[in-house]
Protein backbone atom coordinates (compact mmCIF):
# COMPACT_ATOMS: atom_id res chain seq x y z
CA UNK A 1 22.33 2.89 -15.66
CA UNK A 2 19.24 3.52 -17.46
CA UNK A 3 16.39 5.61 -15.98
CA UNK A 4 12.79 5.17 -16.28
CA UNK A 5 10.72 8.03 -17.30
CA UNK A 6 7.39 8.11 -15.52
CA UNK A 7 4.73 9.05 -18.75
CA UNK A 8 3.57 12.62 -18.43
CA UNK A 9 0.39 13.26 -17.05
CA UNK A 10 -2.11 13.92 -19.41
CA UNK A 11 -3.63 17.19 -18.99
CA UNK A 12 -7.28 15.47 -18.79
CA UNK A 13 -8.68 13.10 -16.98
CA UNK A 14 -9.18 9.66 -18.92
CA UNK A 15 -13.10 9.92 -18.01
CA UNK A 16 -14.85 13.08 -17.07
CA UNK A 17 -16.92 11.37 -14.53
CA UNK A 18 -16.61 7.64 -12.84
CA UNK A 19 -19.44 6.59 -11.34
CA UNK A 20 -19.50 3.61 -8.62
CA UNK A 21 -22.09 1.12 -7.36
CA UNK A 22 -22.03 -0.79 -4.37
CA UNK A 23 -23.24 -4.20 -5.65
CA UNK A 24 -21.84 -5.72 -2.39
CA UNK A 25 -24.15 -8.48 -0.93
CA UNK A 26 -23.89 -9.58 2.92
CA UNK A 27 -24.50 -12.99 4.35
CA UNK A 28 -26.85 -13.81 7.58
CA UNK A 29 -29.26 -10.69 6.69
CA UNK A 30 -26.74 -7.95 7.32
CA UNK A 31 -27.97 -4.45 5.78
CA UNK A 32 -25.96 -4.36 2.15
CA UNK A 33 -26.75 -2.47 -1.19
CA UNK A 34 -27.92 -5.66 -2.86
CA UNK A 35 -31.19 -5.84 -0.63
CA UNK A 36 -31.64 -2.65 -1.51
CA UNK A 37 -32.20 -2.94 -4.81
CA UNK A 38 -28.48 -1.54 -5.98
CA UNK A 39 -28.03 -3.96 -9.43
CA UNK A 40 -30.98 -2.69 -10.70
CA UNK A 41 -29.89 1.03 -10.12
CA UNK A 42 -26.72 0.08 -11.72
CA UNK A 43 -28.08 -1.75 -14.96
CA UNK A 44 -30.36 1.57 -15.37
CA UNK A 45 -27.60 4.07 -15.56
CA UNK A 46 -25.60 1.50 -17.87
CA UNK A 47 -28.24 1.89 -19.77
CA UNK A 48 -29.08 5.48 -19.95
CA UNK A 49 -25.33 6.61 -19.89
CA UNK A 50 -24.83 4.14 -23.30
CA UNK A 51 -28.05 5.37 -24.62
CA UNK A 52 -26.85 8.82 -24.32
CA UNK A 53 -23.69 8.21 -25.73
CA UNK A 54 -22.24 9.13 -22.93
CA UNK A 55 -19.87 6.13 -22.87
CA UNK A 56 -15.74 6.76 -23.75
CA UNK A 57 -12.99 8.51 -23.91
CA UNK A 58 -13.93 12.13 -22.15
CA UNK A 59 -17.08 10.92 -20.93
CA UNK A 60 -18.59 9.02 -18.36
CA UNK A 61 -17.56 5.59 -17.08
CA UNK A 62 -20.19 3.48 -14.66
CA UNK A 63 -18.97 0.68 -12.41
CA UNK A 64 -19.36 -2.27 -9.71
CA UNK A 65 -18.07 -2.10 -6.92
CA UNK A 66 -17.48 -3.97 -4.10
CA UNK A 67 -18.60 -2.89 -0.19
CA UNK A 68 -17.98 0.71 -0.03
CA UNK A 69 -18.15 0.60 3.73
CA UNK A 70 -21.43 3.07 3.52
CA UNK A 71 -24.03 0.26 4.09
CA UNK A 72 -26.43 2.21 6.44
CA UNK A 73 -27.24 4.58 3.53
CA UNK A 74 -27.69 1.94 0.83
CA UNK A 75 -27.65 1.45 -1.37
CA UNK A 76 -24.80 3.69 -2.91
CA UNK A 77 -22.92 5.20 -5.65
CA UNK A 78 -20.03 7.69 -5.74
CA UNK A 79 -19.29 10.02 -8.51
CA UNK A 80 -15.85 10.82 -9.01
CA UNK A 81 -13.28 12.42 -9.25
CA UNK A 82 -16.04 15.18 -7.10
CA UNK A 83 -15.72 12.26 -4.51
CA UNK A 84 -19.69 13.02 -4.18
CA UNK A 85 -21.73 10.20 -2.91
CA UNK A 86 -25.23 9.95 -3.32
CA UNK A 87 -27.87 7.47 -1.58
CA UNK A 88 -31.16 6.16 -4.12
CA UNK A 89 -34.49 4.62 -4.07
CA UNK A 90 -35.41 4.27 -7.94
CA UNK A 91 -34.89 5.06 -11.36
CA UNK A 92 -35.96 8.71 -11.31
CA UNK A 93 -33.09 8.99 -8.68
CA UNK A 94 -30.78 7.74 -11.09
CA UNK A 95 -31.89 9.74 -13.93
CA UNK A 96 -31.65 13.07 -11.94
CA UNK A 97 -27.91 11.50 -10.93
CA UNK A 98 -27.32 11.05 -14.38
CA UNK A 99 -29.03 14.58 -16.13
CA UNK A 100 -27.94 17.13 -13.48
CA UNK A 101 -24.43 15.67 -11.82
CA UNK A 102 -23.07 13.74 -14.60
CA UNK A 103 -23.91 15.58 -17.93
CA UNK A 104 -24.12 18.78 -16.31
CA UNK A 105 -21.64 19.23 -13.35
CA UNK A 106 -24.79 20.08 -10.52
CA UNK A 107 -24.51 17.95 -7.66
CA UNK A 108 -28.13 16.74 -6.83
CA UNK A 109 -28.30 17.69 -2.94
CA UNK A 110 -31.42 16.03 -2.20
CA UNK A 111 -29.68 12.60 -2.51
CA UNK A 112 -26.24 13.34 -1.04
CA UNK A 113 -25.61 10.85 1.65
CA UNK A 114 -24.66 12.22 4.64
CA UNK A 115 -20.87 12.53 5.99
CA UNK A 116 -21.67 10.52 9.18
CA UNK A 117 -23.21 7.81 7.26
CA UNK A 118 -21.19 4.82 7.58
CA UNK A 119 -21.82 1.32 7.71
């Protein structure tokens, strides 16, 4: 019988940082990240990250995501693998996201949402 080797682990992570947006949208005006202006964060730190060169192997990854179940502090992202998640109004928000957690490892406490934030 043949045995399957799992791969071995690579000693770094694939991405230093993943970053994810909640792009989720609710029906019947229910509070949701999209009516709170949560694309246009997201297209801004596409943008910025890539501009950077930030963007690979090593670096920093930034995603959609679906309803991450935190709507009452929309909108919001979560940097990983920290597991920090952070609540934003506007682009400066972002780019103090981007130049103090992500390219330098300081977690921006002004706009950490709250543990008992849910949805």
């Amino acid at each position: 019988m043949n045995q399957v080797k799992s791969p071995a682990k690579p000693a770094e992570p694939y991405y230093k940082h993943h970053i994810f947006f909640c792009l989720n949208e609710r029906k019947a005006g229910e509070e949701s990240c999209s009516a709170h202006g949560a694309q246009a964060g997201f297209d801004h730190c596409k943008m910025r990250i890539k501009a950077e060169g930030l963007t690979g192997q090593g670096m920093v990854r930034v995603n959609k995501a679906g309803c991450l179940d935190r709507c009452a502090g929309g909108p919001v992202a979560v940097v990983y693998p920290e597991g920090v998640w952070y609540s934003f109004i506007d682009n400066q928000d972002i780019d103090e996201i981007i130049d103090s957690h992500l390219k330098n490892g300081q977690i921006v406490e002004r706009l950490v949402l709250p543990d008992a934030v849910g949805r």
